[in-house]
PDB file of N, CA and C in Angstrom:
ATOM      1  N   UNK A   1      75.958  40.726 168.300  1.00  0.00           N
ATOM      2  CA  UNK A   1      74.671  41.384 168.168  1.00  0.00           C
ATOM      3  C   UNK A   1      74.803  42.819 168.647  1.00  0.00           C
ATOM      4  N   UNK A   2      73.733  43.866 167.906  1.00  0.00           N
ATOM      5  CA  UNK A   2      74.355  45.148 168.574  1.00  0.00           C
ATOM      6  C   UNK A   2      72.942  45.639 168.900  1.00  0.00           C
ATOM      7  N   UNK A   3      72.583  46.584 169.855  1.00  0.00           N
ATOM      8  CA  UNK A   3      71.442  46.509 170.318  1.00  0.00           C
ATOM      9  C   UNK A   3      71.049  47.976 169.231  1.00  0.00           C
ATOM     10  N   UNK A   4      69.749  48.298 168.550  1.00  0.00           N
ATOM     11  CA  UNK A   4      69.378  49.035 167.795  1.00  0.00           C
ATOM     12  C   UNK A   4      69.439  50.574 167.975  1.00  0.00           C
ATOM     13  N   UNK A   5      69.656  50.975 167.852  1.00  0.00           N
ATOM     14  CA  UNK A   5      69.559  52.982 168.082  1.00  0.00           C
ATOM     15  C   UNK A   5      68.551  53.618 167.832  1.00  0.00           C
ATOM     16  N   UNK A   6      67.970  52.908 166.941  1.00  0.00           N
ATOM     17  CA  UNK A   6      66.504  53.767 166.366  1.00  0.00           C
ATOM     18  C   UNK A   6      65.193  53.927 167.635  1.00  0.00           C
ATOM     19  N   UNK A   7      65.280  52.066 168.053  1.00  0.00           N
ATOM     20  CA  UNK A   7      64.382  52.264 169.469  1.00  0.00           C
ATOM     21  C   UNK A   7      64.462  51.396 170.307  1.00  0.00           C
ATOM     22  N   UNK A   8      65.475  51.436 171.221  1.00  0.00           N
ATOM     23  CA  UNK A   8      65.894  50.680 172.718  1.00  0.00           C
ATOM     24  C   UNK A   8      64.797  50.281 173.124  1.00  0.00           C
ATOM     25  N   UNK A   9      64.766  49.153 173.803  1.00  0.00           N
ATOM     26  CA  UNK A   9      64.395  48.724 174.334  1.00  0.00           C
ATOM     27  C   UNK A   9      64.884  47.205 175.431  1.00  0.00           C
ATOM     28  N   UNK A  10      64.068  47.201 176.516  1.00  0.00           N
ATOM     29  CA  UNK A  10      64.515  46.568 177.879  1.00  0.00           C
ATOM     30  C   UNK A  10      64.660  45.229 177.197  1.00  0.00           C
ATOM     31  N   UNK A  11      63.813  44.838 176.156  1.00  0.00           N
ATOM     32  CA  UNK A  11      64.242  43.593 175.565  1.00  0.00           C
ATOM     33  C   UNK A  11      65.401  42.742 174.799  1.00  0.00           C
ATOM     34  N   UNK A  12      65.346  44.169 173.969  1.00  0.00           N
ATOM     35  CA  UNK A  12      67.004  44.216 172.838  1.00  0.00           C
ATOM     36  C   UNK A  12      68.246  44.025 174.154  1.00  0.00           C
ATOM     37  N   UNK A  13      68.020  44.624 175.527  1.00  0.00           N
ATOM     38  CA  UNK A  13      68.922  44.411 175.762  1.00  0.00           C
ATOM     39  C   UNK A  13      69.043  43.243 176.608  1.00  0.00           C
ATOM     40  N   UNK A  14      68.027  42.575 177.209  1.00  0.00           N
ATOM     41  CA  UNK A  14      68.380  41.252 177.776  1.00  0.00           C
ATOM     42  C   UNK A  14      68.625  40.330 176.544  1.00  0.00           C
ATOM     43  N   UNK A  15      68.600  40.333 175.175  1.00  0.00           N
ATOM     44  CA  UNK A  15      68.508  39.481 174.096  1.00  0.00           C
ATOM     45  C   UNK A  15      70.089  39.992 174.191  1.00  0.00           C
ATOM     46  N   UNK A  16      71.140  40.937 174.145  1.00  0.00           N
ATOM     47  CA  UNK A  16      71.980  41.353 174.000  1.00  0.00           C
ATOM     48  C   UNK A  16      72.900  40.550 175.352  1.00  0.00           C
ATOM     49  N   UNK A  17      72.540  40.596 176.718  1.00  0.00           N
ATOM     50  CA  UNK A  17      73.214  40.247 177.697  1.00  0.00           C
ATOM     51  C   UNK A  17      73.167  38.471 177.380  1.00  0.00           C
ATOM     52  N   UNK A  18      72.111  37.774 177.151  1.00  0.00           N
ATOM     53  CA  UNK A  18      72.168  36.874 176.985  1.00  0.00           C
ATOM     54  C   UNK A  18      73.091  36.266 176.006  1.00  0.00           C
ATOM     55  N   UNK A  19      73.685  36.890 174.451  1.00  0.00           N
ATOM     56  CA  UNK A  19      74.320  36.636 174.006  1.00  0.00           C
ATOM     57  C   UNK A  19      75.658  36.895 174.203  1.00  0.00           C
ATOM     58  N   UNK A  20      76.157  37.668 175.260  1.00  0.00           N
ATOM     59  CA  UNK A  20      77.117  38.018 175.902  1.00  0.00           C
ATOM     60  C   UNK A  20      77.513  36.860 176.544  1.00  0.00           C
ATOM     61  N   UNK A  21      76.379  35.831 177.355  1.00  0.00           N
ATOM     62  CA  UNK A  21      76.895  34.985 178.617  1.00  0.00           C
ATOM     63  C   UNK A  21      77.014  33.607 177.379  1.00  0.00           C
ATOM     64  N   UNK A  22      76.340  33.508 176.277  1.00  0.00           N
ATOM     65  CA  UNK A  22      76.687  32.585 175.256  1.00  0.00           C
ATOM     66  C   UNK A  22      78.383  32.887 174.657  1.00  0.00           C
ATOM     67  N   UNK A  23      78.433  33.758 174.145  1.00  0.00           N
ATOM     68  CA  UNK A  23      80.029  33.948 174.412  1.00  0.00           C
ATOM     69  C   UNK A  23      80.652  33.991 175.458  1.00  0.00           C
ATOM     70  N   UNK A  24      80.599  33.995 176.231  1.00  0.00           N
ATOM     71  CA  UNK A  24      81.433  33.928 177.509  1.00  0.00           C
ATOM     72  C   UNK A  24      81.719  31.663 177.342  1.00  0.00           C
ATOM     73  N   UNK A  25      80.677  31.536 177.473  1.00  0.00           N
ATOM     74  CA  UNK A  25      80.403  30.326 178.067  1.00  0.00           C
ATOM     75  C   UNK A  25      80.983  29.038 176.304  1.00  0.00           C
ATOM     76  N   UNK A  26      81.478  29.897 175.099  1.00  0.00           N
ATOM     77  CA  UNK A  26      81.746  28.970 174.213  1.00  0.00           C
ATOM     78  C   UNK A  26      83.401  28.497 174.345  1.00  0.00           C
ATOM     79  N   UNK A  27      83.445  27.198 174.253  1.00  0.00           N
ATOM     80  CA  UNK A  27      84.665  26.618 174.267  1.00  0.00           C
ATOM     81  C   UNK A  27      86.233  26.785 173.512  1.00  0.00           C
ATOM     82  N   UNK A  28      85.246  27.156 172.487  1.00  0.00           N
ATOM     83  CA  UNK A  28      86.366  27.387 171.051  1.00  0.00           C
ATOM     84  C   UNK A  28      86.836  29.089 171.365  1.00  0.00           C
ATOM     85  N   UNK A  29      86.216  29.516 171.175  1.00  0.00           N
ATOM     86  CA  UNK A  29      86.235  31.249 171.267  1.00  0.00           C
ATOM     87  C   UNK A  29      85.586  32.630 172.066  1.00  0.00           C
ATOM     88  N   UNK A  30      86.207  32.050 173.510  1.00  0.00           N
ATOM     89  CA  UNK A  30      85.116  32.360 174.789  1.00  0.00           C
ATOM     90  C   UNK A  30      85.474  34.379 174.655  1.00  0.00           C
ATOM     91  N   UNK A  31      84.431  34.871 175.017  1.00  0.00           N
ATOM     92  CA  UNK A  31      84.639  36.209 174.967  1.00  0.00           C
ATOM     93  C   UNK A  31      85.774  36.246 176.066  1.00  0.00           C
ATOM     94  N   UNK A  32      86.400  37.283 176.358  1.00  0.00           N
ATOM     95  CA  UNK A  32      87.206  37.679 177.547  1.00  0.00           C
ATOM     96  C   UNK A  32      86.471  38.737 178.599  1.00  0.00           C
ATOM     97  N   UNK A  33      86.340  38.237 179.786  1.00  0.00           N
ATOM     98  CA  UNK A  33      86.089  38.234 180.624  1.00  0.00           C
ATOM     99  C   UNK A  33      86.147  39.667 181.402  1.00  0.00           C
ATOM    100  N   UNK A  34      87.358  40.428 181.155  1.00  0.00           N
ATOM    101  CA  UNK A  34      87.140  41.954 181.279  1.00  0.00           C
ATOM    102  C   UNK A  34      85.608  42.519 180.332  1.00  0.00           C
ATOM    103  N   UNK A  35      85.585  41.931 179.142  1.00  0.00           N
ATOM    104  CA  UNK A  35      84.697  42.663 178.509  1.00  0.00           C
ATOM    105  C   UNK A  35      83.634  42.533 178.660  1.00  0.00           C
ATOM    106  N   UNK A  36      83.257  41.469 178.765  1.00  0.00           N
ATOM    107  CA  UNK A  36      82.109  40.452 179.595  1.00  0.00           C
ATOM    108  C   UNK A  36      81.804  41.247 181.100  1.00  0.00           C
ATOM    109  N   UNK A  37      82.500  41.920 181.939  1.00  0.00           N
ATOM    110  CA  UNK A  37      82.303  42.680 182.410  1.00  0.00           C
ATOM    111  C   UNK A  37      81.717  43.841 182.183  1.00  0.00           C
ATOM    112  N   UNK A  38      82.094  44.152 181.263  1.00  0.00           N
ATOM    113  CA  UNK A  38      81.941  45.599 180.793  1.00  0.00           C
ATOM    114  C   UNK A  38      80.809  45.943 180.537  1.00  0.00           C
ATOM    115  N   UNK A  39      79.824  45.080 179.611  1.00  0.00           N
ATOM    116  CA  UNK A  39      79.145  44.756 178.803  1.00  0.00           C
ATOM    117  C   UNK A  39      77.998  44.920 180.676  1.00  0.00           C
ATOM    118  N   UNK A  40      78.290  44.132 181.404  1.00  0.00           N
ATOM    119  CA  UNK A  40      77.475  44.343 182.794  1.00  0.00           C
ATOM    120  C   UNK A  40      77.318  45.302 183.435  1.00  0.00           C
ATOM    121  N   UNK A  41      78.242  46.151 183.303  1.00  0.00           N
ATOM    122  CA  UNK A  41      78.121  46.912 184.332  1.00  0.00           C
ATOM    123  C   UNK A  41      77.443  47.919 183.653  1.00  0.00           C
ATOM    124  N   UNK A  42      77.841  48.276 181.616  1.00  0.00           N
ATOM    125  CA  UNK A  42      76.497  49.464 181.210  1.00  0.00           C
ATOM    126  C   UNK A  42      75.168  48.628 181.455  1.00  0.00           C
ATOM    127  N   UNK A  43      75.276  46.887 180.952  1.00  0.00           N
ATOM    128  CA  UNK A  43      73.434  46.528 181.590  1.00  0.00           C
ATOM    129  C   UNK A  43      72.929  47.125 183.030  1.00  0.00           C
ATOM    130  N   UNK A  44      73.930  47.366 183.929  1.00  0.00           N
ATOM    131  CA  UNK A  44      73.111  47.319 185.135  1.00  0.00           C
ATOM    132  C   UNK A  44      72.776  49.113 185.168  1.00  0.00           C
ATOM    133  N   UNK A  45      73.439  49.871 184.528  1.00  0.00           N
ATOM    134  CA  UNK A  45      73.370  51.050 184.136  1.00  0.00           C
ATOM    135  C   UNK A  45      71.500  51.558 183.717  1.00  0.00           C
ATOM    136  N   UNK A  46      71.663  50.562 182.597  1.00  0.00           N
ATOM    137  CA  UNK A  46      70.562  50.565 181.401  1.00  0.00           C
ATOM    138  C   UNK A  46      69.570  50.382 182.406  1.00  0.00           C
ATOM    139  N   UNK A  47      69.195  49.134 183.382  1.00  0.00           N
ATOM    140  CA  UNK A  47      68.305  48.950 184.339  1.00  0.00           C
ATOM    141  C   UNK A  47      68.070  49.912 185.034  1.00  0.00           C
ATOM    142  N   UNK A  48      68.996  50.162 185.721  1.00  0.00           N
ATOM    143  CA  UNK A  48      68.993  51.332 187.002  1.00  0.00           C
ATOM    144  C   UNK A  48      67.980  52.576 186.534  1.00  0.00           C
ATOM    145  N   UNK A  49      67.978  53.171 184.695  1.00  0.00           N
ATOM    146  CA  UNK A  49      67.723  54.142 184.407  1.00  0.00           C
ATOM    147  C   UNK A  49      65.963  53.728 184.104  1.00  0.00           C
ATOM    148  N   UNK A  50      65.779  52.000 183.892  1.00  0.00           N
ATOM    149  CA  UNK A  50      64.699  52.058 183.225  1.00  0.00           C
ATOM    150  C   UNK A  50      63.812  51.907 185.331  1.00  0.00           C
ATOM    151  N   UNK A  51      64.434  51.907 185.934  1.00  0.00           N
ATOM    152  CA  UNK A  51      63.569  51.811 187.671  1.00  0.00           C
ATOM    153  C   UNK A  51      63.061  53.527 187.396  1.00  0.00           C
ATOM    154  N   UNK A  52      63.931  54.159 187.147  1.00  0.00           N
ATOM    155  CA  UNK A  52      64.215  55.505 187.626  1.00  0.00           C
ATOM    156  C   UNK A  52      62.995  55.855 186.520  1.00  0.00           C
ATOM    157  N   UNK A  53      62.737  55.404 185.871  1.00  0.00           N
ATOM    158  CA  UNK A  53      61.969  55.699 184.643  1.00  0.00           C
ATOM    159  C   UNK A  53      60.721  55.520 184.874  1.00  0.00           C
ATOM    160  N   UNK A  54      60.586  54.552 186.010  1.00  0.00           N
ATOM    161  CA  UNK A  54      59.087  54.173 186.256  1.00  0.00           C
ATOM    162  C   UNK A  54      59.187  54.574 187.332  1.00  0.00           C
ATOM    163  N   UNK A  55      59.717  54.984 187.929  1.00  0.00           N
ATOM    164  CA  UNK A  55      59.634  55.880 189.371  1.00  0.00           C
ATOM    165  C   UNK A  55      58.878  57.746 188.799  1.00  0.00           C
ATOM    166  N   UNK A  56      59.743  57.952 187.884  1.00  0.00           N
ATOM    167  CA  UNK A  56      59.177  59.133 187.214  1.00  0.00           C
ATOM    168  C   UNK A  56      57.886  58.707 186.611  1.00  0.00           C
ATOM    169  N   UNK A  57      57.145  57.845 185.998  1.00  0.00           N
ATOM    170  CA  UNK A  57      56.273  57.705 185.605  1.00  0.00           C
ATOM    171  C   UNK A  57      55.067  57.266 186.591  1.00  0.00           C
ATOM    172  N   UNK A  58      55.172  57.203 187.826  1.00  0.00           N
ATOM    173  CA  UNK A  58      54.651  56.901 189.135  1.00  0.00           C
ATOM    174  C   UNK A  58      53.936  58.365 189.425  1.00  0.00           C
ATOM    175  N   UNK A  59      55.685  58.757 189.765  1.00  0.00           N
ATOM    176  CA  UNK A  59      55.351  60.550 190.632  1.00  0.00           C
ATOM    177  C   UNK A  59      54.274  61.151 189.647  1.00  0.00           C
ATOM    178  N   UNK A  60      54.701  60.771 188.111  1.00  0.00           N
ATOM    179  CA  UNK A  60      53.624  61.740 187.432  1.00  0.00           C
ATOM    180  C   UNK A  60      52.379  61.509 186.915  1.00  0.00           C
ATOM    181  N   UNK A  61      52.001  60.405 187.420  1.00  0.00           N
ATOM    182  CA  UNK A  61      50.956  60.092 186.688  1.00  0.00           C
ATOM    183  C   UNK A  61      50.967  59.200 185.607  1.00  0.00           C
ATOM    184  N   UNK A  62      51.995  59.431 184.719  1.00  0.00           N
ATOM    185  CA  UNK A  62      52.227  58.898 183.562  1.00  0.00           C
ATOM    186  C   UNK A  62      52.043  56.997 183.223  1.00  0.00           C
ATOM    187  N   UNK A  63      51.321  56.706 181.919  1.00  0.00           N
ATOM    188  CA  UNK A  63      50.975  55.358 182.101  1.00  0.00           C
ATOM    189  C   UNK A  63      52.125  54.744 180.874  1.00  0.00           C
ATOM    190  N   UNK A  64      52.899  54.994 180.243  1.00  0.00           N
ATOM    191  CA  UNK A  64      53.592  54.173 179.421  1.00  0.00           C
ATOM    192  C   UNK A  64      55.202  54.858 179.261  1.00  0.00           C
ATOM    193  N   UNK A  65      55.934  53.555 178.995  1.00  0.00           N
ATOM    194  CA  UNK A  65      57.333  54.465 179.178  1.00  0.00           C
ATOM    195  C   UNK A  65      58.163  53.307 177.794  1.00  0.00           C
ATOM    196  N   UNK A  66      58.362  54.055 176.758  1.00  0.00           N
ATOM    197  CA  UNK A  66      58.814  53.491 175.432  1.00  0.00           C
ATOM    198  C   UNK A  66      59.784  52.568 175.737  1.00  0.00           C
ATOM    199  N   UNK A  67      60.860  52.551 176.830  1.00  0.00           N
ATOM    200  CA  UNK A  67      62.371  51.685 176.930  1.00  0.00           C
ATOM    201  C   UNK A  67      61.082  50.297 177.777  1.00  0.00           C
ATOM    202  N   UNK A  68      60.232  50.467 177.831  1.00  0.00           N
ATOM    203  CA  UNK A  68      59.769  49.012 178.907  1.00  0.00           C
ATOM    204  C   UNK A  68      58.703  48.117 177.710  1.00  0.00           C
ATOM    205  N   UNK A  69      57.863  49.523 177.377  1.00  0.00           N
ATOM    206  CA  UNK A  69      57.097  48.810 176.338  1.00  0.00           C
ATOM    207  C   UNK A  69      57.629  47.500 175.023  1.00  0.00           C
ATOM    208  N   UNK A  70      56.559  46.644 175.029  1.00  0.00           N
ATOM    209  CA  UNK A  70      57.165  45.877 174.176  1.00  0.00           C
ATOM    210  C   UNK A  70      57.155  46.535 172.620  1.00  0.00           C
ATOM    211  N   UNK A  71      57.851  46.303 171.741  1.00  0.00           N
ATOM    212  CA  UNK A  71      58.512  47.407 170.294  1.00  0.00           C
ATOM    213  C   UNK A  71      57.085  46.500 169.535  1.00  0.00           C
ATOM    214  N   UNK A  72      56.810  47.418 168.675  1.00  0.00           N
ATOM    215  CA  UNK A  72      55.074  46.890 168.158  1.00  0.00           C
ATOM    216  C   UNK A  72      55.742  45.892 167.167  1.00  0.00           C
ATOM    217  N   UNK A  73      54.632  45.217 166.376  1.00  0.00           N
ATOM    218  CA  UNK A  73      55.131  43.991 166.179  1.00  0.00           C
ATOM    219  C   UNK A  73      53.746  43.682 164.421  1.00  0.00           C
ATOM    220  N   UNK A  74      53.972  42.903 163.214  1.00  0.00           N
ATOM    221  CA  UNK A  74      53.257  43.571 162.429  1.00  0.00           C
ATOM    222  C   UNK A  74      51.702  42.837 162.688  1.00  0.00           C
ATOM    223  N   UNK A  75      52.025  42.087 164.183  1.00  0.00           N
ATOM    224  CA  UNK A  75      50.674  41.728 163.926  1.00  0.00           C
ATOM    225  C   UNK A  75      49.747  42.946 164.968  1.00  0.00           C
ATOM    226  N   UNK A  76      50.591  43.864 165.512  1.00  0.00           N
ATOM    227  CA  UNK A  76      49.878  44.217 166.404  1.00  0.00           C
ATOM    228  C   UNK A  76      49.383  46.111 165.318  1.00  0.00           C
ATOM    229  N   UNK A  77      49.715  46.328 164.203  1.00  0.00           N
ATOM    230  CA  UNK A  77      49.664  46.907 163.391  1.00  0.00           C
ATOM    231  C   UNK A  77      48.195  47.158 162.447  1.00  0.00           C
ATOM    232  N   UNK A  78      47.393  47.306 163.119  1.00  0.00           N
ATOM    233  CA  UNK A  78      45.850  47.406 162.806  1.00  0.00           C
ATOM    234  C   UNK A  78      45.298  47.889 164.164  1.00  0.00           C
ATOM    235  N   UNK A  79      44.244  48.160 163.538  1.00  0.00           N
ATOM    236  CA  UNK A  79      42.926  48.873 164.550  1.00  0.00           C
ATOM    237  C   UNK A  79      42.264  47.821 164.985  1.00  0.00           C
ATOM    238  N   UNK A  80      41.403  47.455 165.630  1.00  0.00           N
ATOM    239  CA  UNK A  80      40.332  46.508 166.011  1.00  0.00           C
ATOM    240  C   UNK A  80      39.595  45.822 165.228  1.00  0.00           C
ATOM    241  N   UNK A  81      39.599  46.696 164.287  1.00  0.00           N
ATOM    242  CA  UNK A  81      38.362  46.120 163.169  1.00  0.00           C
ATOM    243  C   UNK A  81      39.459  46.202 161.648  1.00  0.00           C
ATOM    244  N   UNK A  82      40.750  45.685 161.794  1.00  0.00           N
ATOM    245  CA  UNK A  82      41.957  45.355 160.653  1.00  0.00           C
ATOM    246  C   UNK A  82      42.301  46.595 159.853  1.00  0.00           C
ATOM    247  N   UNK A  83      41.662  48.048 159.977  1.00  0.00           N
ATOM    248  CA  UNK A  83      41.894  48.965 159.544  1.00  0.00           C
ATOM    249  C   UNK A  83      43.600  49.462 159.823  1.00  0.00           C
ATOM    250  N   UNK A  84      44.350  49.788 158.502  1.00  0.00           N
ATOM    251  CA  UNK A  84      45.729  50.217 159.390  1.00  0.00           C
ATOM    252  C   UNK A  84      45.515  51.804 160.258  1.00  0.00           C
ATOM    253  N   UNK A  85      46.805  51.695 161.074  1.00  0.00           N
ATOM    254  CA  UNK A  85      46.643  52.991 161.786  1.00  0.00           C
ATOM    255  C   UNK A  85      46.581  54.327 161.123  1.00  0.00           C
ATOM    256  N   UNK A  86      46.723  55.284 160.918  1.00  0.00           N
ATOM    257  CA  UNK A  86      46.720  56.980 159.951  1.00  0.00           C
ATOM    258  C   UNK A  86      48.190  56.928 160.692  1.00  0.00           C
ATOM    259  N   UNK A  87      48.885  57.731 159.903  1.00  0.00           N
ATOM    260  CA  UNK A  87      50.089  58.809 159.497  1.00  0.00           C
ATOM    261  C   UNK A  87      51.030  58.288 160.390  1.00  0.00           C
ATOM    262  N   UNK A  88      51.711  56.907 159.772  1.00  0.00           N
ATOM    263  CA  UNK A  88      52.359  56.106 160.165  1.00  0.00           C
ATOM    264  C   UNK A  88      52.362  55.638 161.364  1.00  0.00           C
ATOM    265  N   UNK A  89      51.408  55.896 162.441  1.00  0.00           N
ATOM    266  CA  UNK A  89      51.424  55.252 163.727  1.00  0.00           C
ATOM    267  C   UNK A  89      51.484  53.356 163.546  1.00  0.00           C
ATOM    268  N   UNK A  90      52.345  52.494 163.742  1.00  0.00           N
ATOM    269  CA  UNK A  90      52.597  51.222 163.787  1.00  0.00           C
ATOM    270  C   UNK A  90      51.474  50.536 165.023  1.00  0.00           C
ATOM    271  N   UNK A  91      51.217  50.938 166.014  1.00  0.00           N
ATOM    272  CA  UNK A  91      50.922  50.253 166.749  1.00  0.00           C
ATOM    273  C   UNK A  91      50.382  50.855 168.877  1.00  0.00           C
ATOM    274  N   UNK A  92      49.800  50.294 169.173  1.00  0.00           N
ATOM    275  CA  UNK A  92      49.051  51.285 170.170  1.00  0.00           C
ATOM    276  C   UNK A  92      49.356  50.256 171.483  1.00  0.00           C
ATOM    277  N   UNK A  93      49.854  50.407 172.574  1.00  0.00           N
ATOM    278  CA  UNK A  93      50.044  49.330 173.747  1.00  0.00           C
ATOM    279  C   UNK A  93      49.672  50.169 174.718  1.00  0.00           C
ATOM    280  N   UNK A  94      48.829  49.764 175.382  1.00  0.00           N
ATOM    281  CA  UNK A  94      48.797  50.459 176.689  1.00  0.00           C
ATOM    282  C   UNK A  94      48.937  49.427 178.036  1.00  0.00           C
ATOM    283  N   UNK A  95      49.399  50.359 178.576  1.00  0.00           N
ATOM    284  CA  UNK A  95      50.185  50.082 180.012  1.00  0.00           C
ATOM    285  C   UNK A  95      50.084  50.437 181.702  1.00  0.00           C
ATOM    286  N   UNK A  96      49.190  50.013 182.021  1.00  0.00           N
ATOM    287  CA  UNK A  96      48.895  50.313 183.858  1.00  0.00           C
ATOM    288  C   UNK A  96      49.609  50.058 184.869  1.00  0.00           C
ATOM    289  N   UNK A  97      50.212  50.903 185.464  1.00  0.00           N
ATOM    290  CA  UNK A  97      51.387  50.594 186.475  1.00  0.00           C
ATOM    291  C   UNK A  97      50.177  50.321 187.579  1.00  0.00           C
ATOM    292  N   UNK A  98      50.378  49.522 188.729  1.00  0.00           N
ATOM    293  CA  UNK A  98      49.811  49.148 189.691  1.00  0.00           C
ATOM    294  C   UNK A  98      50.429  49.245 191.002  1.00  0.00           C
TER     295      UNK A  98
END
């Protein structure tokens, strides 16, 4: 599985680590174990940046941060009242840090 480029997210990549520890863990054709490493140490990377991300979004005020948000989805692709969004906007999430 390869995690998307267009728009990361904290999800793609636990869906990504998880299939990492499924190869690790298959009998017939177990990943190798350096790489299986490897693969951890950019996840813990990826994390580290998405803390730092909401630490910046703390100091500033700021209420939503794209790598945490969940990636819109086609049911979430309408207005309130089933109207689609204007000029390609997919989808609207909002987010309250506490």
């Amino acid at each position: 599985m390869t995690i998307a480029a267009a728009s990361p997210h904290i999800s793609q990549l636990r869906q990504h680590l998880l299939d990492t520890l499924a190869d690790l863990r298959d009998r017939d054709k177990p990943m190798e174990p350096d790489r299986a490493r490897a693969v951890a140490q950019v996840a813990s990377v990826l994390v580290d940046t998405a803390k730092v991300e909401v630490d910046y979004l703390k100091a500033t005020g700021q209420e939503r941060a794209g790598f945490l948000e969940e990636p819109p989805t086609a049911t979430t692709a309408a207005l309130p009242d089933g109207s689609p969004f204007p000029n390609g906007i997919t989808a609207v999430t909002r987010h309250a840090l506490k």
